[in-house]
N, C-alpha and C. Protein backbone atom coordinates (compact mmCIF):
# COMPACT_ATOMS: atom_id res chain seq x y z
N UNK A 1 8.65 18.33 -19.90
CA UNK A 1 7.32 17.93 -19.49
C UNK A 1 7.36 16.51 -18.96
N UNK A 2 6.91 16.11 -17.84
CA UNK A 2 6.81 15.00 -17.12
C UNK A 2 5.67 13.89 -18.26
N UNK A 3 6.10 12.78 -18.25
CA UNK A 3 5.85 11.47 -19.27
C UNK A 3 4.06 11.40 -18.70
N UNK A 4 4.21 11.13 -17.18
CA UNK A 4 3.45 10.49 -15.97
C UNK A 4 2.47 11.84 -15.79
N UNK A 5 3.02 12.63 -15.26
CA UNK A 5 2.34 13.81 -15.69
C UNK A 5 1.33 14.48 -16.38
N UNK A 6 1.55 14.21 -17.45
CA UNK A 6 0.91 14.70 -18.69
C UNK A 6 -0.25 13.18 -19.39
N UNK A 7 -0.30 11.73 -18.53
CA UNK A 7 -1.35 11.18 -18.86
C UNK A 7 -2.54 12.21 -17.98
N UNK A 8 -3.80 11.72 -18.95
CA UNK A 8 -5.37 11.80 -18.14
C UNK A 8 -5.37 10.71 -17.59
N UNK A 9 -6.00 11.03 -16.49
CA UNK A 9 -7.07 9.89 -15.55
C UNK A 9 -8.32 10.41 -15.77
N UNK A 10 -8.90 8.36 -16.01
CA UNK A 10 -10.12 8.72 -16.31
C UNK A 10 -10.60 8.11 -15.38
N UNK A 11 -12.05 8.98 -14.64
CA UNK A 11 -12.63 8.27 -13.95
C UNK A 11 -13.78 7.40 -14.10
N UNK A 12 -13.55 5.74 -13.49
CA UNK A 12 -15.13 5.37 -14.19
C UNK A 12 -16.29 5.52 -13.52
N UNK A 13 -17.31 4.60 -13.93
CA UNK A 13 -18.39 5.10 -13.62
C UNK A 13 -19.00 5.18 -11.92
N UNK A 14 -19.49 6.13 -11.17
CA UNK A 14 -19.77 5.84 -9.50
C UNK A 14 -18.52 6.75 -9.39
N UNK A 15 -17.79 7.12 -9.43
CA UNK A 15 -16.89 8.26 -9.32
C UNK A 15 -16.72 9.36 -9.41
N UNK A 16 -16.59 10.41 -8.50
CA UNK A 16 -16.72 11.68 -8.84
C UNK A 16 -15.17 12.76 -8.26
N UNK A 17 -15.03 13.62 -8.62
CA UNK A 17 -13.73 14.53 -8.23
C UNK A 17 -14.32 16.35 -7.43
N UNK A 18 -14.10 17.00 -6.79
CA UNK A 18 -14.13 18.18 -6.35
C UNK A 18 -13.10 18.77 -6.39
N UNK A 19 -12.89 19.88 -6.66
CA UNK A 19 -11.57 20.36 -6.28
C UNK A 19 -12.12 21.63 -5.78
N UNK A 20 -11.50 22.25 -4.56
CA UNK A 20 -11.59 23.16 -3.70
C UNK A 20 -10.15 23.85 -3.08
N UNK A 21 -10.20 25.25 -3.90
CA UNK A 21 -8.87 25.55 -3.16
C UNK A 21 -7.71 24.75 -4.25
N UNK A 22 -6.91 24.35 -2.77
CA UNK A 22 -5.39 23.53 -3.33
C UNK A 22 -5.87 21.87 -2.49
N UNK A 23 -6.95 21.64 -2.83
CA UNK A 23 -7.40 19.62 -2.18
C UNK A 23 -8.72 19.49 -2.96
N UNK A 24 -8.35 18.16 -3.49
CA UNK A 24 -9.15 17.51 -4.51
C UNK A 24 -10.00 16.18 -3.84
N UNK A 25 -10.70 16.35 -3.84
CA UNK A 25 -11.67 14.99 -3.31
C UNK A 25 -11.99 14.47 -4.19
N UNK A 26 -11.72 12.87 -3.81
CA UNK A 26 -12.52 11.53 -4.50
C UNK A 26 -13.22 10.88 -4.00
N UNK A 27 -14.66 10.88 -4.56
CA UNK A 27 -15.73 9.83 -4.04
C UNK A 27 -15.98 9.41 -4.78
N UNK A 28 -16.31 7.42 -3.94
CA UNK A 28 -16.88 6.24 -4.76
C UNK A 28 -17.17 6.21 -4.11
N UNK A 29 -17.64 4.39 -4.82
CA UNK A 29 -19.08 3.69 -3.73
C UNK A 29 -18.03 3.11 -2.68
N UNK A 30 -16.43 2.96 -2.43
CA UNK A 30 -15.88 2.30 -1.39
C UNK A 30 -15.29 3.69 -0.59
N UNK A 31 -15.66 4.89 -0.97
CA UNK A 31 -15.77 6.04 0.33
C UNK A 31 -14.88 6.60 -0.30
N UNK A 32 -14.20 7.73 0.96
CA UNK A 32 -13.79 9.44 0.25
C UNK A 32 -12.57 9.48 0.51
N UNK A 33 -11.43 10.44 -0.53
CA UNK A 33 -10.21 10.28 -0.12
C UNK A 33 -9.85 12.06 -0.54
N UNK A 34 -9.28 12.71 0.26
CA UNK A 34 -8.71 14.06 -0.06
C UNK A 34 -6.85 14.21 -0.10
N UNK A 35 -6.50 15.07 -0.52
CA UNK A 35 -5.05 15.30 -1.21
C UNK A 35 -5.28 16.42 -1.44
N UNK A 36 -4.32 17.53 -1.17
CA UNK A 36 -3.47 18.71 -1.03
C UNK A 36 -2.87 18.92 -1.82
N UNK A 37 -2.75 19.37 -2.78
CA UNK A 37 -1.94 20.20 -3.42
C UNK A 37 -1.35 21.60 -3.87
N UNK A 38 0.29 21.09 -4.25
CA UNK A 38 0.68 22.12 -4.36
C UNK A 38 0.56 23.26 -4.59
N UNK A 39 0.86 24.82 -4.82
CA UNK A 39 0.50 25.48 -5.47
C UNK A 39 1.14 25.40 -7.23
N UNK A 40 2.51 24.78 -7.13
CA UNK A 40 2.99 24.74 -8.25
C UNK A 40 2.39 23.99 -9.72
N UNK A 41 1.37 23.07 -8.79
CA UNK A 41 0.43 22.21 -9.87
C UNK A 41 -0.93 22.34 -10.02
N UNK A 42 -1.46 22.44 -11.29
CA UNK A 42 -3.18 22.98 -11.51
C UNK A 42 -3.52 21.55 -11.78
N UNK A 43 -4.70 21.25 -11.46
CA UNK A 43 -5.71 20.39 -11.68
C UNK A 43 -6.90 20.70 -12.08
N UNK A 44 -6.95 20.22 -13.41
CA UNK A 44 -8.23 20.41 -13.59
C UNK A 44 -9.27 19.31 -14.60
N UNK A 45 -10.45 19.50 -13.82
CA UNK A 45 -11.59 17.94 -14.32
C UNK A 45 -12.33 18.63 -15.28
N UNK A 46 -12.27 18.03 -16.53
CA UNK A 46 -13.15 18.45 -17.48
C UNK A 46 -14.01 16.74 -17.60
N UNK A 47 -14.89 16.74 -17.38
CA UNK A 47 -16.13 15.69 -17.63
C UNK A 47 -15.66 14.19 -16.53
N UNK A 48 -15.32 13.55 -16.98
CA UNK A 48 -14.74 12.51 -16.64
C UNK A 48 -12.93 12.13 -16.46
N UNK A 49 -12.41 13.50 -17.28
CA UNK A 49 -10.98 12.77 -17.32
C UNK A 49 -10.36 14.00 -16.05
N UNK A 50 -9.31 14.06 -15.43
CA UNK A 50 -8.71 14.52 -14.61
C UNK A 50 -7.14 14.82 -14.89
N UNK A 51 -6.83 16.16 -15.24
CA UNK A 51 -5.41 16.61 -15.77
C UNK A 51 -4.83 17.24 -14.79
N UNK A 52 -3.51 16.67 -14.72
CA UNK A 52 -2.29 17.78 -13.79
C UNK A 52 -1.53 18.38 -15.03
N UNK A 53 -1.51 19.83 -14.20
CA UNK A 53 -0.70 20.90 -15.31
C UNK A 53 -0.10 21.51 -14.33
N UNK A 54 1.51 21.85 -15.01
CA UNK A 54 2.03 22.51 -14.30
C UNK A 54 2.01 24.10 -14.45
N UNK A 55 1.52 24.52 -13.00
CA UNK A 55 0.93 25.82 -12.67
C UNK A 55 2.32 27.67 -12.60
N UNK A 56 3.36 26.88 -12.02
CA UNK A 56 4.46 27.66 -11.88
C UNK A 56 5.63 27.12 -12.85
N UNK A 57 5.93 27.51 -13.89
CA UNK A 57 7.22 26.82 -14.52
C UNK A 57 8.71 27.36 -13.82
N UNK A 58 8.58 28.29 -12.80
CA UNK A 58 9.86 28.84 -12.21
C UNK A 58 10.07 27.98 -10.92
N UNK A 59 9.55 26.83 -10.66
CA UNK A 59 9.58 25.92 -10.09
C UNK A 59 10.43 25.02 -10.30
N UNK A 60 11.99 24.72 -10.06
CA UNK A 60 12.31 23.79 -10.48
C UNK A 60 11.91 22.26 -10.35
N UNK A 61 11.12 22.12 -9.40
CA UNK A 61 10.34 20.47 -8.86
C UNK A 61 9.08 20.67 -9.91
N UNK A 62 8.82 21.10 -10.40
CA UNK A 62 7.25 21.31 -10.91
C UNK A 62 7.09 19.84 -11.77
N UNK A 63 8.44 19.53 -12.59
CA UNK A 63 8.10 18.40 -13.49
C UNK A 63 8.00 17.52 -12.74
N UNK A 64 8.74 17.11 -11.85
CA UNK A 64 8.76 15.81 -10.61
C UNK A 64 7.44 15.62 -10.02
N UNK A 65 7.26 17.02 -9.86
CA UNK A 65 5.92 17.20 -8.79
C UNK A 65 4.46 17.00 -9.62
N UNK A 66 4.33 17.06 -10.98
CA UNK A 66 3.12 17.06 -11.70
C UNK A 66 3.15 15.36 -11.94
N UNK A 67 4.05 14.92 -11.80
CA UNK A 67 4.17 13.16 -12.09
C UNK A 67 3.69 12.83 -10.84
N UNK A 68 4.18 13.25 -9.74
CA UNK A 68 3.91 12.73 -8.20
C UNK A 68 2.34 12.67 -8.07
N UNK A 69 1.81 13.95 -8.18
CA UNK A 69 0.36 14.51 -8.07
C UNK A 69 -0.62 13.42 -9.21
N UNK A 70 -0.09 13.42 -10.46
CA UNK A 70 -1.07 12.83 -11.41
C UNK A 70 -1.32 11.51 -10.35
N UNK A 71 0.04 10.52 -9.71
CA UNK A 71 -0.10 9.24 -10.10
C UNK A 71 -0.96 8.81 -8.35
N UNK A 72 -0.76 10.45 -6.96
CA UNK A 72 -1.30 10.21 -6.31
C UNK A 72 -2.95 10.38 -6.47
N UNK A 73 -3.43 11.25 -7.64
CA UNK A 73 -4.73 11.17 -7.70
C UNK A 73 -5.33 10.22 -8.68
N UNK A 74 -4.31 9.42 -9.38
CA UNK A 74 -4.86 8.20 -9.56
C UNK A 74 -4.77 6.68 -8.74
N UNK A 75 -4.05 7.02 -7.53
CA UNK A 75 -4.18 5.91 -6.57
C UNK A 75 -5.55 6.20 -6.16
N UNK A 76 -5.62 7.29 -6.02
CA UNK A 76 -7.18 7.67 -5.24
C UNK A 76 -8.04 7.43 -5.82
N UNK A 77 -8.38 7.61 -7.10
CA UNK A 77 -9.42 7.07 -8.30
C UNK A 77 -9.43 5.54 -7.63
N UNK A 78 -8.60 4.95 -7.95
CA UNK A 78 -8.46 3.50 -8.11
C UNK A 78 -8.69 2.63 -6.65
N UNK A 79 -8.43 3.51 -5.33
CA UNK A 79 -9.21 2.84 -4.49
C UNK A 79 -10.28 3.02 -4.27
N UNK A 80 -10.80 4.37 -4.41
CA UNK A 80 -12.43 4.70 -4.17
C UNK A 80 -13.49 3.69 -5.09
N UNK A 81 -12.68 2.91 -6.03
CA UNK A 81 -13.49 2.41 -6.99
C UNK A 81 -13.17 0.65 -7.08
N UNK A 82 -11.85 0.57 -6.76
CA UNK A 82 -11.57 -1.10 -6.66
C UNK A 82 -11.19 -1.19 -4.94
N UNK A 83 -10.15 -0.42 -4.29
CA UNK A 83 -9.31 -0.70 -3.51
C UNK A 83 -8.02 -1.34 -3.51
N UNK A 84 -7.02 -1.54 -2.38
CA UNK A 84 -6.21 -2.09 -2.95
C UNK A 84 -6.00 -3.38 -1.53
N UNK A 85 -5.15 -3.99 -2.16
CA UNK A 85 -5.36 -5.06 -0.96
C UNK A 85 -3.62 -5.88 -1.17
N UNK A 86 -3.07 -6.39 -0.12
CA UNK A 86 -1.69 -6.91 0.22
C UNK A 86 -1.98 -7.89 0.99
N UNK A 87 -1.56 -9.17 0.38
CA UNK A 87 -0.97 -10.34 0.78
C UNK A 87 0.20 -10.69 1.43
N UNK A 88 -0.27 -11.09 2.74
CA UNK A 88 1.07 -11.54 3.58
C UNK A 88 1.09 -13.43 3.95
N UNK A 89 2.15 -14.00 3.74
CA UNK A 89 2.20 -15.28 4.15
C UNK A 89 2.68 -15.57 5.25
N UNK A 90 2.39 -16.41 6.71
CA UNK A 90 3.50 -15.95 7.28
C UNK A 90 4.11 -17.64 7.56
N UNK A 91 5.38 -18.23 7.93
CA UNK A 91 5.64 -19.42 7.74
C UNK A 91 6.33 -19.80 8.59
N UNK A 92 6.34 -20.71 9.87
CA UNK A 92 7.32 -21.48 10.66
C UNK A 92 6.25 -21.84 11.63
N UNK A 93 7.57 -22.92 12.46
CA UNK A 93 6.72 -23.78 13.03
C UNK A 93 5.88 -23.84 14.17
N UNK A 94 4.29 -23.55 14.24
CA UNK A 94 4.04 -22.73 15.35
C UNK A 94 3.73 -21.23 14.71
N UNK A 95 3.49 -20.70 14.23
CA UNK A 95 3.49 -19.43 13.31
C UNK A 95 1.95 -19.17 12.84
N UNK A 96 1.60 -18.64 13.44
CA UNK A 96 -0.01 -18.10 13.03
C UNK A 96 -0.80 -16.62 13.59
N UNK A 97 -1.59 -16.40 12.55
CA UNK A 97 -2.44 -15.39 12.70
C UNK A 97 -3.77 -15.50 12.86
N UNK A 98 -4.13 -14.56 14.40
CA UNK A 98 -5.98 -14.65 14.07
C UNK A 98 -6.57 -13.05 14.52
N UNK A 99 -7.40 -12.77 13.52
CA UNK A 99 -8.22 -11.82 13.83
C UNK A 99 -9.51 -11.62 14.32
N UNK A 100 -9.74 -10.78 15.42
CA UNK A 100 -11.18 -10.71 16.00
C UNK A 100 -11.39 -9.48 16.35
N UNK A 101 -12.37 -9.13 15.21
CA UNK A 101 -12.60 -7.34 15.38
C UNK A 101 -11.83 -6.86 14.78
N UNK A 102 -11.31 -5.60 15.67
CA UNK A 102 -10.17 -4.88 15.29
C UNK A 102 -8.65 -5.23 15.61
N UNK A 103 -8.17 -6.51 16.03
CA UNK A 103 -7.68 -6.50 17.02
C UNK A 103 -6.89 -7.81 16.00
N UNK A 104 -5.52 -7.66 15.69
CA UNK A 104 -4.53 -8.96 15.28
C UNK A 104 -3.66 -9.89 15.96
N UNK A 105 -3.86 -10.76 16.60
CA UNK A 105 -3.28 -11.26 17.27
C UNK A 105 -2.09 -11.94 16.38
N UNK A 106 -0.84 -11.97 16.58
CA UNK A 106 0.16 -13.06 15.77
C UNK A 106 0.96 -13.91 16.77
N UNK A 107 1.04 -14.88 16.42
CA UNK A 107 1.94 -15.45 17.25
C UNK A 107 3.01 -15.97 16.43
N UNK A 108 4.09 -15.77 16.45
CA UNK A 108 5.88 -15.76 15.80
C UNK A 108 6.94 -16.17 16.61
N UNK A 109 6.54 -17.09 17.27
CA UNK A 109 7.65 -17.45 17.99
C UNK A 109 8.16 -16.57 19.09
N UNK A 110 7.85 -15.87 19.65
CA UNK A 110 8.45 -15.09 20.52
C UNK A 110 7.61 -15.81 21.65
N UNK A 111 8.21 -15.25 22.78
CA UNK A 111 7.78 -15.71 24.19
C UNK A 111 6.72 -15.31 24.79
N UNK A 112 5.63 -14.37 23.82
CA UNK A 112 4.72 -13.70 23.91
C UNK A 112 3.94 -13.79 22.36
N UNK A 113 2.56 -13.57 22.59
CA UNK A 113 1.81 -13.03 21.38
C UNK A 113 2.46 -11.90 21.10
N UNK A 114 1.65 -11.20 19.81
CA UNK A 114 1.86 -10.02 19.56
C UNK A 114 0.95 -9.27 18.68
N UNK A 115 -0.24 -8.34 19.75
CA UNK A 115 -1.15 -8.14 19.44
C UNK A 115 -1.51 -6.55 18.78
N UNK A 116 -1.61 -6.00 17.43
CA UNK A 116 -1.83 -5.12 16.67
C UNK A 116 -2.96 -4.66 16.80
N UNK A 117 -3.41 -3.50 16.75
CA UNK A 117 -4.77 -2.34 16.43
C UNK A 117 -4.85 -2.46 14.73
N UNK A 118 -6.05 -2.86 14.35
CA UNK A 118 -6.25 -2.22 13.18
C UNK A 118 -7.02 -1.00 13.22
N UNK A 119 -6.38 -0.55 12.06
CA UNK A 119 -7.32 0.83 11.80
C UNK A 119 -8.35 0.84 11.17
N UNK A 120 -9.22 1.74 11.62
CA UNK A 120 -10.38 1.75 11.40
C UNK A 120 -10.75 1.73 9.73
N UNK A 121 -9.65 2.52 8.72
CA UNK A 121 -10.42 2.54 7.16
C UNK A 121 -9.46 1.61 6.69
N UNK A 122 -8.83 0.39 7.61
CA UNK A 122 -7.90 -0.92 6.97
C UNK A 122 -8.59 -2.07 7.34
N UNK A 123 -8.85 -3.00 6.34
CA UNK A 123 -9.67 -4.11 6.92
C UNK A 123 -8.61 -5.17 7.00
N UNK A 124 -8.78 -6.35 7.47
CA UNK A 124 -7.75 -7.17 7.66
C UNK A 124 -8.49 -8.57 7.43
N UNK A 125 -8.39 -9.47 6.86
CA UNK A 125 -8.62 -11.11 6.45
C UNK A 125 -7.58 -12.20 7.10
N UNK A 126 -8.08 -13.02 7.90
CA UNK A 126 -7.44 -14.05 7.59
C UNK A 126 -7.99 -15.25 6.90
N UNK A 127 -7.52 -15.24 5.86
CA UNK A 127 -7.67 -16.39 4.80
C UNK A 127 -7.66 -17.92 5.61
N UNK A 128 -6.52 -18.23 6.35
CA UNK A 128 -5.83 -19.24 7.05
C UNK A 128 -4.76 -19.06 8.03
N UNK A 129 -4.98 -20.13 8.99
CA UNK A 129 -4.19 -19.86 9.95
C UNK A 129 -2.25 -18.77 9.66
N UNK A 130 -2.02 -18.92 8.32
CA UNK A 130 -0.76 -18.72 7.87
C UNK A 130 -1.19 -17.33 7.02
N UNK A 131 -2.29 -17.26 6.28
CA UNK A 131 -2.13 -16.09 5.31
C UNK A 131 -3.27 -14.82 6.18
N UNK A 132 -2.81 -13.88 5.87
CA UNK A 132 -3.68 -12.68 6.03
C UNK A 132 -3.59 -11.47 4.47
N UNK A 133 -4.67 -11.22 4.65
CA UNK A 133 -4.77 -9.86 3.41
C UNK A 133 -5.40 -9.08 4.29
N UNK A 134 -4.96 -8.13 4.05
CA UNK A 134 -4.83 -6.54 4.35
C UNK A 134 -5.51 -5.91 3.03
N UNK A 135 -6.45 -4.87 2.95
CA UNK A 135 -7.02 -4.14 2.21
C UNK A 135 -7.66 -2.87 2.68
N UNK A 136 -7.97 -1.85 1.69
CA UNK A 136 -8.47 -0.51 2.00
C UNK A 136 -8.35 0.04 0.68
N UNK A 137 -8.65 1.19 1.24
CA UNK A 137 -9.02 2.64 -0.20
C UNK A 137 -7.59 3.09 -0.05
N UNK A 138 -7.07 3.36 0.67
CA UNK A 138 -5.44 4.30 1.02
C UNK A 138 -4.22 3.34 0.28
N UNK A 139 -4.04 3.44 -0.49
CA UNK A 139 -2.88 2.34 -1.12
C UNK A 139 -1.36 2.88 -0.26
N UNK A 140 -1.10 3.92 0.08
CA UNK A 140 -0.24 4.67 1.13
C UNK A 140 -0.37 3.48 2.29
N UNK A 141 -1.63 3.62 2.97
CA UNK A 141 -1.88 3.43 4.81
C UNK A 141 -1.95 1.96 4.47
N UNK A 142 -2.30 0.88 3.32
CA UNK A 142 -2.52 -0.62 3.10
C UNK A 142 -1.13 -1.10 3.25
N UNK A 143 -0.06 -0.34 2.28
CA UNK A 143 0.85 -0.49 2.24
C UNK A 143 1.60 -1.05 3.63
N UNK A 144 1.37 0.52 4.18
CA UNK A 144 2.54 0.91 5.50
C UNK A 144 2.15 -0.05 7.00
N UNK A 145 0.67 -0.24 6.68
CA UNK A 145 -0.03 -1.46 7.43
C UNK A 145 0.86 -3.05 7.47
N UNK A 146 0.51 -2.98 5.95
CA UNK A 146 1.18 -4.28 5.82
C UNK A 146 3.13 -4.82 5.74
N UNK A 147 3.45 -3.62 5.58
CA UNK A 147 4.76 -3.37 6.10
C UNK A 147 5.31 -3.66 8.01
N UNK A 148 4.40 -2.89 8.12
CA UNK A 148 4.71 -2.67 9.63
C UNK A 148 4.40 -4.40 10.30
N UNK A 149 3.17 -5.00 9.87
CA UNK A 149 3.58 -6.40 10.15
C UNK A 149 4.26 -7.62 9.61
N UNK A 150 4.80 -6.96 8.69
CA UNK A 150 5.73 -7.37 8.23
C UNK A 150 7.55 -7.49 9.03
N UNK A 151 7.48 -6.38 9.27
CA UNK A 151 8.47 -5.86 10.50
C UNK A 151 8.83 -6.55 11.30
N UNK A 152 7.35 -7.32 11.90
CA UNK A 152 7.54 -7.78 13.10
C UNK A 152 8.27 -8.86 13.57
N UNK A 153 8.69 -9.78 12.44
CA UNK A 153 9.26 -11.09 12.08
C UNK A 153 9.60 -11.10 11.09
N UNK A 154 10.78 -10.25 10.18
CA UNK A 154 11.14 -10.77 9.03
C UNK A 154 11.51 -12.07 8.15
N UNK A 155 11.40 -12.25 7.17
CA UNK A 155 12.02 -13.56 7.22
C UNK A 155 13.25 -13.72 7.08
N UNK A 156 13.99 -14.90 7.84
CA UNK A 156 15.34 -14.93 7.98
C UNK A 156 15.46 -15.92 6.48
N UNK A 157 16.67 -16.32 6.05
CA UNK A 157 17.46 -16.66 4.88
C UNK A 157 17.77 -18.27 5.50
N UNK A 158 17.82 -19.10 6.22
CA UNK A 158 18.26 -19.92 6.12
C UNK A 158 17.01 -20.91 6.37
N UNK A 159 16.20 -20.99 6.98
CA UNK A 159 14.66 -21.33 7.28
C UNK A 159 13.37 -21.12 6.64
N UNK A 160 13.59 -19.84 6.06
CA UNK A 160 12.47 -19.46 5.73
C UNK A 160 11.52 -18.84 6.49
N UNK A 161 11.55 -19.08 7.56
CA UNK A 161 10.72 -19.00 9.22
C UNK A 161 10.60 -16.56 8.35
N UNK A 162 9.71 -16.67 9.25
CA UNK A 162 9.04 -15.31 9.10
C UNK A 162 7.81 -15.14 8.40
N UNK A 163 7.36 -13.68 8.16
CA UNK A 163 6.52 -12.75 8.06
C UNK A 163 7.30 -12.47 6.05
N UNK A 164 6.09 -12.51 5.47
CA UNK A 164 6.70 -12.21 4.01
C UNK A 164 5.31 -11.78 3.12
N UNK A 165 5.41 -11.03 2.00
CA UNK A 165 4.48 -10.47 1.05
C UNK A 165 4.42 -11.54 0.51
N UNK A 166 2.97 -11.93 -0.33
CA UNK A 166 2.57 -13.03 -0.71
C UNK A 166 2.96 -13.37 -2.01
N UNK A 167 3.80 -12.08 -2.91
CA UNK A 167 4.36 -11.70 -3.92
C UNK A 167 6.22 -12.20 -3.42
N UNK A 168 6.13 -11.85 -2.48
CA UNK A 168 7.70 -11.76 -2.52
C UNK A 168 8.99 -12.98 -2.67
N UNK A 169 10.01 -12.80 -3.19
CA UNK A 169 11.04 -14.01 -3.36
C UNK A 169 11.58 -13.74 -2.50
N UNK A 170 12.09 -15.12 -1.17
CA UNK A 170 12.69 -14.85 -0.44
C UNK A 170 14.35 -15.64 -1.37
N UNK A 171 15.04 -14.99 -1.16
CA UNK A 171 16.47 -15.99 -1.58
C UNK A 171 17.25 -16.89 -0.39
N UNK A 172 17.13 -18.39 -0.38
CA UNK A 172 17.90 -19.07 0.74
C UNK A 172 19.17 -19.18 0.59
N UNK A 173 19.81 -19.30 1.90
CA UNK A 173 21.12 -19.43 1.91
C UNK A 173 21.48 -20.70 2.42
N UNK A 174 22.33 -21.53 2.00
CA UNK A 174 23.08 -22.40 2.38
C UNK A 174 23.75 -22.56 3.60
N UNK A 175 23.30 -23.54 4.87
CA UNK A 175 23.68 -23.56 5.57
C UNK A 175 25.10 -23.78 5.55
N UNK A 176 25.44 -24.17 7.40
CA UNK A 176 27.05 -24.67 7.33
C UNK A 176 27.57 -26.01 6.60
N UNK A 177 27.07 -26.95 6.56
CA UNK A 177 27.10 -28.06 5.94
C UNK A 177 27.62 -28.11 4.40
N UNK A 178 27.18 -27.02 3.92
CA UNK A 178 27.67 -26.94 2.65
C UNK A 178 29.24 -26.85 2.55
N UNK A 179 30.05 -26.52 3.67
CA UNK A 179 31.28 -26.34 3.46
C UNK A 179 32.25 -27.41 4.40
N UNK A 180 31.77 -28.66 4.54
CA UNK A 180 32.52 -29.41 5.03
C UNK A 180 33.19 -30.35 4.06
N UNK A 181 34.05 -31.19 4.38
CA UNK A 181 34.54 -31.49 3.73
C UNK A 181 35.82 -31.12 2.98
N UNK A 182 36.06 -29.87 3.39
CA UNK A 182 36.94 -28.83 2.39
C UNK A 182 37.93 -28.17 3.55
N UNK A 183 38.98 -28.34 2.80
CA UNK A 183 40.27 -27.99 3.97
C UNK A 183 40.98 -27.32 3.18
């Protein structure tokens, strides 16, 4: 029996669940999120709490798959009701972000801007010329958002210079200098 699996999710209050078929809907007050599921996994909402059970035991994925399912319909709980949101820093000289509308402009040193679409259920902040947050209900699409501009300028190791999570350790490396002297 899967660990992950076999917790309840509870939903709080302003939250509600449907299940129809093999797709479960979540609505809050920050909007609606649907998910598909397997046939191998049952779901089912008794009052407030929300259980994955596994439906086929001749399934060999079923345990994997009832952990997967619990923890994607509690991402969904948890944005319909908080959201989730990703911090990006970005750092060098000349290095900035501005948003207007839908529309991200970055500039990273390249010989050109470099101008992004946001999507429509991803909102985007700039805090300061250097930081942006990224947020939404989709902890998946916030993610892969904030990845993808992330992409665009990694940060390199000897500068620091790049695009980085506002969480993340970059590790520096020691330039050439460190090895002179030595024959």
């Amino acid at each position: 029996m899967s660990r992950i699996g076999s917790k309840v999710i509870v939903m709080p209050a302003g939250v509600s669940a449907t299940l129809s078929g093999n797709e479960i809907t979540v609505s809050g007050p920050k909007g609606t999120l649907k998910q598909k599921i397997e046939k191998c996994i049952a779901v089912e909402i008794k009052g407030s709490d929300i259980h994955t059970v596994i439906a086929n035991t001749e399934d060999s994925t079923a345990n994997a798959k009832q952990g997967l399912y619990n923890r994607l319909i509690h991402n969904m709980v948890v944005g319909v009701s908080e959201g989730f949101t990703k911090g990006l820093l970005i750092s060098g000289v000349g290095y900035k972000a501005t948003v207007s509308g839908k529309k991200l402009t970055l500039d990273l040193g390249f010989s050109h801007d470099v101008n992004v679409d946001i999507p429509e259920d991803i909102d985007v902040k700039a805090v300061s010329a250097t930081e942006l947050v990224v947020s939404g209900i989709d902890k998946q699409r916030v993610g892969q958002f904030a990845s993808n501009i992330r992409d665009l300028r990694p940060v390199e190791p000897y500068h620091g210079y790049g695009v980085r999570y506002k969480d993340e350790v970059v590790i520096r490396k020691v330039g050439k200098t460190a090895g002179k002297g030595k024959k």
